[in-house]
Protein backbone atom coordinates (compact mmCIF):
# COMPACT_ATOMS: atom_id res chain seq x y z
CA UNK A 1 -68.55 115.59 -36.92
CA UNK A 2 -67.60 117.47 -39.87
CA UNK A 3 -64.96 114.84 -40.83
CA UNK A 4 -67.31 112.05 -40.60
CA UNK A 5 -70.43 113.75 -42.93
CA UNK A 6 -67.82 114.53 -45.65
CA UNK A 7 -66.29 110.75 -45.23
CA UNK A 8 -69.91 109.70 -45.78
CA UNK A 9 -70.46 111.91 -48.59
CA UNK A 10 -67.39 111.01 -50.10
CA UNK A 11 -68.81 106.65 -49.58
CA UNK A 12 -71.97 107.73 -50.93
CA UNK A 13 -70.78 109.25 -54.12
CA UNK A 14 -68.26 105.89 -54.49
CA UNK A 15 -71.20 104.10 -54.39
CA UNK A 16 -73.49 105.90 -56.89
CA UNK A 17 -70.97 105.52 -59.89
CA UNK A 18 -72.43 104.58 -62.85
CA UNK A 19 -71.56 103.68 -66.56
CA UNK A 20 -74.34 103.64 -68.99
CA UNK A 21 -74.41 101.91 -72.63
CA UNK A 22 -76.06 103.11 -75.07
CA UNK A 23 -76.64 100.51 -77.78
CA UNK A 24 -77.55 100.55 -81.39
CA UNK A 25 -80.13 97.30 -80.85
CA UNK A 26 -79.69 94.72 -78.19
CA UNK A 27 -81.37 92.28 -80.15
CA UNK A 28 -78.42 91.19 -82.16
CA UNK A 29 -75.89 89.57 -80.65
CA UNK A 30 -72.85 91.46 -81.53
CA UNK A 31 -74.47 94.43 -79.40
CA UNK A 32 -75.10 91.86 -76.70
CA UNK A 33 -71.75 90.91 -76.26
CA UNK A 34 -70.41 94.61 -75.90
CA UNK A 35 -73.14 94.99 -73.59
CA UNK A 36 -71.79 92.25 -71.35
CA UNK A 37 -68.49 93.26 -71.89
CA UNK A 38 -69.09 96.87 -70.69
CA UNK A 39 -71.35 94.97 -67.50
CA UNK A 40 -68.54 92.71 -66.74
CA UNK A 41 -65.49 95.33 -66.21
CA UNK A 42 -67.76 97.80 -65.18
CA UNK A 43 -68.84 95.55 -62.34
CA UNK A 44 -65.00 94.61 -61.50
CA UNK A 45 -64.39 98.38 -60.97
CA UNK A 46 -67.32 99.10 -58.88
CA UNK A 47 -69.47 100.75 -61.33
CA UNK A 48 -73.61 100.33 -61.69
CA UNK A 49 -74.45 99.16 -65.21
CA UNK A 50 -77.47 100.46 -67.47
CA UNK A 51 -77.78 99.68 -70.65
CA UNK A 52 -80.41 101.79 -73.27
CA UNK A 53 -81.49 99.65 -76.84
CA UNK A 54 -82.56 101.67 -79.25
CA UNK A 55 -84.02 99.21 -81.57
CA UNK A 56 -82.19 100.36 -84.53
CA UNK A 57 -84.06 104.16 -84.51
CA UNK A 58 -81.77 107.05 -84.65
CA UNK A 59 -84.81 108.61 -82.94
CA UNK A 60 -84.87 106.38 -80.10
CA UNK A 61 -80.76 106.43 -79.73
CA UNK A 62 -82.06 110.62 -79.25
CA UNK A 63 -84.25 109.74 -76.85
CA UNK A 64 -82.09 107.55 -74.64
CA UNK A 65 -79.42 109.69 -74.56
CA UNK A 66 -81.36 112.45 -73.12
CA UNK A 67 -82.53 109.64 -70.61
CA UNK A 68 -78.74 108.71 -69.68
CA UNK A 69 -77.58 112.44 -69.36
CA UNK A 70 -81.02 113.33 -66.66
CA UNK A 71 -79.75 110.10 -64.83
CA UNK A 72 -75.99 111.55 -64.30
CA UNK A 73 -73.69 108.96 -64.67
CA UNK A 74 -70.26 108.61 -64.29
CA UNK A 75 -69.48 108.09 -67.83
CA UNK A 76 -71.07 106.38 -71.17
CA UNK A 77 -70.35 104.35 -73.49
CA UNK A 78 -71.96 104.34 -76.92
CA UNK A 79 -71.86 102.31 -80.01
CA UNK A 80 -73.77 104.93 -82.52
CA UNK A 81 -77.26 103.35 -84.75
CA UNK A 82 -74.67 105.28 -87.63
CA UNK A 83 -71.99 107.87 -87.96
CA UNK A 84 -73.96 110.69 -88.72
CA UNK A 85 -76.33 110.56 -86.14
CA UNK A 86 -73.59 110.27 -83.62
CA UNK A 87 -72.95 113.84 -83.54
CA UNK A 88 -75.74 115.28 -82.57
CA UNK A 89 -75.22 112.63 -79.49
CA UNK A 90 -72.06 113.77 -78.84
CA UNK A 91 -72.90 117.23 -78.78
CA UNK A 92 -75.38 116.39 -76.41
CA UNK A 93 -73.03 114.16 -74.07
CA UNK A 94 -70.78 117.22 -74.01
CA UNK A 95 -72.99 119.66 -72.75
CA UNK A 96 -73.47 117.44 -70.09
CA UNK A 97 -69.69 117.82 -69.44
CA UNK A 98 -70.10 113.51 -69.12
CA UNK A 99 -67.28 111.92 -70.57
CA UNK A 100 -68.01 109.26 -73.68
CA UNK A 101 -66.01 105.98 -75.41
CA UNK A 102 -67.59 104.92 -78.39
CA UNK A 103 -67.25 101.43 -79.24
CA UNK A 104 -67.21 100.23 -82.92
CA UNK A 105 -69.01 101.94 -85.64
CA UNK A 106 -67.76 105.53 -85.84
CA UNK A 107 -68.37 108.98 -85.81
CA UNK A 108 -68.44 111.52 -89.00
CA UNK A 109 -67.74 114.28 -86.18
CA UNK A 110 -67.64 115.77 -82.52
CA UNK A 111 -65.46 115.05 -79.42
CA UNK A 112 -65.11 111.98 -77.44
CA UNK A 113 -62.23 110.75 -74.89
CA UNK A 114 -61.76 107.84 -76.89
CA UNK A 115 -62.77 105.51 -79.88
CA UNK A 116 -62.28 101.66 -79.57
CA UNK A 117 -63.11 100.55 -83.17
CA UNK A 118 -62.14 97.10 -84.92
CA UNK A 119 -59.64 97.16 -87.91
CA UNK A 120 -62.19 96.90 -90.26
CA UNK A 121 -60.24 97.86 -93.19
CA UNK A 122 -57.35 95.14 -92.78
CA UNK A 123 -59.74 92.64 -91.28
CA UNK A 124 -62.11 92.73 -94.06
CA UNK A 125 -58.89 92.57 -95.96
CA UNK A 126 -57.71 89.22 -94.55
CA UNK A 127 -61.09 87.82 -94.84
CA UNK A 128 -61.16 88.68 -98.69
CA UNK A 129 -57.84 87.09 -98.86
CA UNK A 130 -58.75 83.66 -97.17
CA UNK A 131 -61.76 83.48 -99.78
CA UNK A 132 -59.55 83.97 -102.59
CA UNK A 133 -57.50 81.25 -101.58
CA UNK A 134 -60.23 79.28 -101.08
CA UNK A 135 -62.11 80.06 -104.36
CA UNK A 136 -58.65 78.73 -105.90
CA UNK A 137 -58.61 75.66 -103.90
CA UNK A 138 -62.35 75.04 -105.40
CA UNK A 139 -61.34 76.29 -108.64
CA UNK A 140 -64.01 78.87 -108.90
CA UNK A 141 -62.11 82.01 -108.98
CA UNK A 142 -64.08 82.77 -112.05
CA UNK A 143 -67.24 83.16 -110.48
CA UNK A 144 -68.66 86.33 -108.64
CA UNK A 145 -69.11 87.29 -104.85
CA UNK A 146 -72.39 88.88 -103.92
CA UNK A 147 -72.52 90.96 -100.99
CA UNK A 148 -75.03 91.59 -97.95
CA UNK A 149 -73.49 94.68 -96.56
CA UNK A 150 -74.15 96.69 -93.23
CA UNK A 151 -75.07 100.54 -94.06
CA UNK A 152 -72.59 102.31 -96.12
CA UNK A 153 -73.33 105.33 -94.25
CA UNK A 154 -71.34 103.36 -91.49
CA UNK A 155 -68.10 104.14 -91.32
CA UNK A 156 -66.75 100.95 -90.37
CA UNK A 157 -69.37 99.65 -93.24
CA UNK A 158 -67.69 101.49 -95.74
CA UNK A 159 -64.04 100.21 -94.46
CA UNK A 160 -64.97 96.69 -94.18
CA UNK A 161 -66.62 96.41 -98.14
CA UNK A 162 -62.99 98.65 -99.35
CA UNK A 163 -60.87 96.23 -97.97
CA UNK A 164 -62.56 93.04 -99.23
CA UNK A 165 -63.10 94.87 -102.41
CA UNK A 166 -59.41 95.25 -102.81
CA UNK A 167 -58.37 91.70 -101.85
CA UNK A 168 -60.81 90.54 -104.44
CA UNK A 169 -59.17 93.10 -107.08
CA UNK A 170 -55.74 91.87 -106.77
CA UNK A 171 -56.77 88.64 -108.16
CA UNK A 172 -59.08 89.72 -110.25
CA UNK A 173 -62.23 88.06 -108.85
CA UNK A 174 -65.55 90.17 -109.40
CA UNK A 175 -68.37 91.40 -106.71
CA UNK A 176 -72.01 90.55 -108.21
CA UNK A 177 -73.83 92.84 -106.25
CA UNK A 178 -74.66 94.40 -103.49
CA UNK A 179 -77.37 94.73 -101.13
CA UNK A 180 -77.98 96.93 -97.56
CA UNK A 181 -79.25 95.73 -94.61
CA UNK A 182 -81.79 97.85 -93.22
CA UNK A 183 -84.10 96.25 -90.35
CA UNK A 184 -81.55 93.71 -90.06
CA UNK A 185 -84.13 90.78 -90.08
CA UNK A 186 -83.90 86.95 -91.16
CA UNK A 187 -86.61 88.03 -93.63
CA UNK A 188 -84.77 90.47 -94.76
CA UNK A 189 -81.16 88.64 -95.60
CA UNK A 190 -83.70 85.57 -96.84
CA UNK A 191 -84.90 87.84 -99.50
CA UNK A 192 -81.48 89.66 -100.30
CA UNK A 193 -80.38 86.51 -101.00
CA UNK A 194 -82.49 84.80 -103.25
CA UNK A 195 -82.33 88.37 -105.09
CA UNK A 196 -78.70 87.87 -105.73
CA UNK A 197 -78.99 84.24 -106.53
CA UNK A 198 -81.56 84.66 -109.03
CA UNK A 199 -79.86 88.09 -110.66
CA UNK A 200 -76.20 86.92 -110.58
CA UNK A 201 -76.21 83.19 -112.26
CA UNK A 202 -72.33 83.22 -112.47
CA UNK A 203 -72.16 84.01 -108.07
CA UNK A 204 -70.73 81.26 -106.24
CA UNK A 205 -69.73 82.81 -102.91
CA UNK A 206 -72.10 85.07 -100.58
CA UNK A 207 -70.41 87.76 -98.02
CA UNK A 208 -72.64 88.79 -95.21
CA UNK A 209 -71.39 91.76 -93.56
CA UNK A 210 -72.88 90.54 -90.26
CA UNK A 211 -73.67 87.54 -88.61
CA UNK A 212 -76.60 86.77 -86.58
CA UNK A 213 -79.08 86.18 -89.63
CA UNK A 214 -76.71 83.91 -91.40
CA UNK A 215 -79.89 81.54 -91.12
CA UNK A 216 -81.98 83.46 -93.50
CA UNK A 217 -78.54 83.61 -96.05
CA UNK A 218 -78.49 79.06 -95.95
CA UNK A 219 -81.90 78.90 -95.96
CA UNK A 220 -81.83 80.77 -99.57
CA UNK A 221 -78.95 79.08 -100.65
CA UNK A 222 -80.56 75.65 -99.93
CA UNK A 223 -83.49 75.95 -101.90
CA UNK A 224 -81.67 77.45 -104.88
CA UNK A 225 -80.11 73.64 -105.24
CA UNK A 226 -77.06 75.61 -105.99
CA UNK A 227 -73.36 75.59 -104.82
CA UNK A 228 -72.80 78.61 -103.46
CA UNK A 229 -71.10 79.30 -100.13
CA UNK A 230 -71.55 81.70 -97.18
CA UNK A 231 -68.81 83.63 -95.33
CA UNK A 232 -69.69 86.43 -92.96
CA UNK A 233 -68.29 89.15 -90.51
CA UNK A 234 -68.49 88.45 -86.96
CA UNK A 235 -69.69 85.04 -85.51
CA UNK A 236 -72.07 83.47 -83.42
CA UNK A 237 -71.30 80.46 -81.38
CA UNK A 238 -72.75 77.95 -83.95
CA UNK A 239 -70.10 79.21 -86.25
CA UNK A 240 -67.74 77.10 -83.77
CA UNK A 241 -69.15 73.68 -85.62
CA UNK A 242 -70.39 75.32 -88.71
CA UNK A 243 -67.13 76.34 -89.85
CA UNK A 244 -65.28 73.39 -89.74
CA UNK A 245 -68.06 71.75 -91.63
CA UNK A 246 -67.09 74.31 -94.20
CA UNK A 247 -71.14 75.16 -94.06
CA UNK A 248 -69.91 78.62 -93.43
CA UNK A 249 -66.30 78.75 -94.98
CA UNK A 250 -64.79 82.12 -92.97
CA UNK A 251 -65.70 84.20 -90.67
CA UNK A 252 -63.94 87.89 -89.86
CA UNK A 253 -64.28 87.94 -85.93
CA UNK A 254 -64.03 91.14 -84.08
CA UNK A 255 -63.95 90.77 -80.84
CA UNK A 256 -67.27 92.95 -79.11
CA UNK A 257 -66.20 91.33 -75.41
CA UNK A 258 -62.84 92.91 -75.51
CA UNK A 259 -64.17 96.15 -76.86
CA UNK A 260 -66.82 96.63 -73.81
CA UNK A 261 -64.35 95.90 -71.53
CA UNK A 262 -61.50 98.51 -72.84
CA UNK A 263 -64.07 101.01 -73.26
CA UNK A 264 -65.04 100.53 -69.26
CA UNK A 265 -61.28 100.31 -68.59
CA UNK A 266 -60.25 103.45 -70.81
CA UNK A 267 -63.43 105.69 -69.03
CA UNK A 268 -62.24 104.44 -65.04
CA UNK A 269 -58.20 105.73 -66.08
CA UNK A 270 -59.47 108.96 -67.11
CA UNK A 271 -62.09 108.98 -64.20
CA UNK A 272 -58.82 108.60 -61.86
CA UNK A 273 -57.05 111.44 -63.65
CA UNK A 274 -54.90 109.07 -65.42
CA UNK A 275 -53.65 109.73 -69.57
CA UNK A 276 -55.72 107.43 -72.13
CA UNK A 277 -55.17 106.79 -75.87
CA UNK A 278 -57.59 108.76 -77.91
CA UNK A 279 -57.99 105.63 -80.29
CA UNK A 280 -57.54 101.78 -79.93
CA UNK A 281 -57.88 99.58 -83.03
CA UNK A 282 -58.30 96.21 -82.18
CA UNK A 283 -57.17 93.18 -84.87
CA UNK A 284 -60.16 91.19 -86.56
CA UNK A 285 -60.00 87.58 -86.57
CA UNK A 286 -59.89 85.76 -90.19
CA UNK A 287 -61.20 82.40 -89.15
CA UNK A 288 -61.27 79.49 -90.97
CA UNK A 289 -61.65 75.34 -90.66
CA UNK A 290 -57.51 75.48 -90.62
CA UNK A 291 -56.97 78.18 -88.17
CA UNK A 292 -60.18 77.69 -85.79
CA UNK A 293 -59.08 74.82 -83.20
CA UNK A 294 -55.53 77.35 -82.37
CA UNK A 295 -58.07 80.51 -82.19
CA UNK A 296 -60.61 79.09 -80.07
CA UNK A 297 -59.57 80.39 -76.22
CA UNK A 298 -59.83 83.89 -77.77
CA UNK A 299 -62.98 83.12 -80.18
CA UNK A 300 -64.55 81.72 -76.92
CA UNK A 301 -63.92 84.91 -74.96
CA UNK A 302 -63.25 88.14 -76.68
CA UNK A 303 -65.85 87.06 -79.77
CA UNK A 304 -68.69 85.47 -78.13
CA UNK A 305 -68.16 86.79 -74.40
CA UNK A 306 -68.09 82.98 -72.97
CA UNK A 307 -65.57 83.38 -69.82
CA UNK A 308 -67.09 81.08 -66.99
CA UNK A 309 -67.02 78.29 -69.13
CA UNK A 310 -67.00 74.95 -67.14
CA UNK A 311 -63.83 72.55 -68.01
């Protein structure tokens, strides 16, 4: 009798295990497509999947935290609203004695099992270099970039503008200016843009550090009448006939789908007692009309999280 209540015990706690994702805003898509990463792998190994939005509020990100640790999961994943803020969550988490991945974005401090990040710093690198062969190509190498940048307080912000920044440098082609995203809004990258139009006459190439308000960043450029083209980091799947229209002339793909599903992956081998690497970086995508049509099985699935896609 005893045998068979501590076999049931043992079924019952299989069956409660639980990851939980903790999300920066699940209203952009790049957050999205973690999220479904982290739900896919997480459902392969036999894990329930909850995922907390914060709606871009440190406060909230406080808040749901404190809501993930009361429901005792098995583990959680976490991709921070910014680096700063992330410790006091992972001082929190480790109280708890709950192990934690984060996924993309960083942390200025504190204690984690393991950080998936993208190579933002080489990728942004690559990306810079594709527009400075393309500004050649065009002959406008003598013209400025203007940037639309994530928070600098980011860490993987502040990688992503020094490596462009230093592609740019070796060929001596100038950034206009530079503006933060804050509520992350089509209004808001609308505006930004026209602002950098209108302030930087000589700026012939826009870099949005993002991707899912690219809309806002065309619609500006369209009524200035002016030639002046977009590239951005990350994608969305319009990007897939955008770019080789050359209506958006590179993209820098990381690739959120993979990252949810290592971070599940990395959390189940430690949960099983097995050895995991304290860091993965994965490699950013420079896309462009030349390279897209040989990229596209891992654009499709790692990038935008399409994998039951019918032939």
């Amino acid at each position: 009798m005893l045998f068979i209540l501590c076999f049931t015990s043992l079924l019952f706690a299989e069956n409660q295990k639980k990851i939980i994702y903790l999300t920066p805003d699940l209203s952009i898509p790049f957050w999205q497509i973690i999220s479904k990463g982290v739900e896919e792998s997480a459902k392969k190994l036999n894990y329930d999947f909850s995922v907390y939005s914060a709606g871009n509020s440190a406060k909230q990100e406080l808040i749901n935290t404190m809501k993930a640790i009361k429901s005792k999961p098995s583990a959680i994943v976490i991709s921070p609203t910014n680096s700063s803020n992330c410790v006091t969550v992972l001082n929190l988490i480790n109280k708890a004695e709950i192990p934690v991945v984060i996924a993309d974005v960083g942390t200025d401090s504190g204690e984690y099992l393991s950080y998936i990040s993208s190579d933002n710093y080489h990728g942004a690198y690559k990306l810079g270099h594709a527009l400075t062969s393309f500004m050649k190509k065009m002959k406008i190498e003598n013209s400025s970039v203007g940037i639309i940048a994530i928070p600098q307080k980011r860490s993987n912000g502040k990688l992503r503008t020094t490596g462009f920044m230093k592609a740019l440098n070796e060929v001596g082609i100038k950034s206009a200016d530079m503006r933060q995203q804050i509520d992350f809004s089509f209004d808001e990258t609308y505006k930004y843009t026209k602002d950098l139009i209108s302030l930087n006459p000589n700026m012939k190439v826009l870099w949005l550090q993002g991707s899912d308000k690219y809309g806002g960043a065309l619609k500006a450029i369209e009524e200035s009448k002016k030639e002046i083209y977009l590239i951005t980091f990350d994608a969305e799947p319009e990007f897939l006939e955008l770019i080789p229209k050359n209506i958006i002339v590179a993209a820098g793909m990381q690739q959120p789908f993979l990252m949810g599903e290592k971070a599940v992956q990395i959390l189940d081998s430690h949960l099983k007692g097995k050895k995991v690497d304290s860091h993965i970086e994965l490699p950013i995508l420079a896309v462009t009309k030349e390279n897209i049509e040989r990229k596209l099985p891992l654009i499709k699935r790692n990038v935008l999280g399409i994998i039951n896609e019918t032939k």
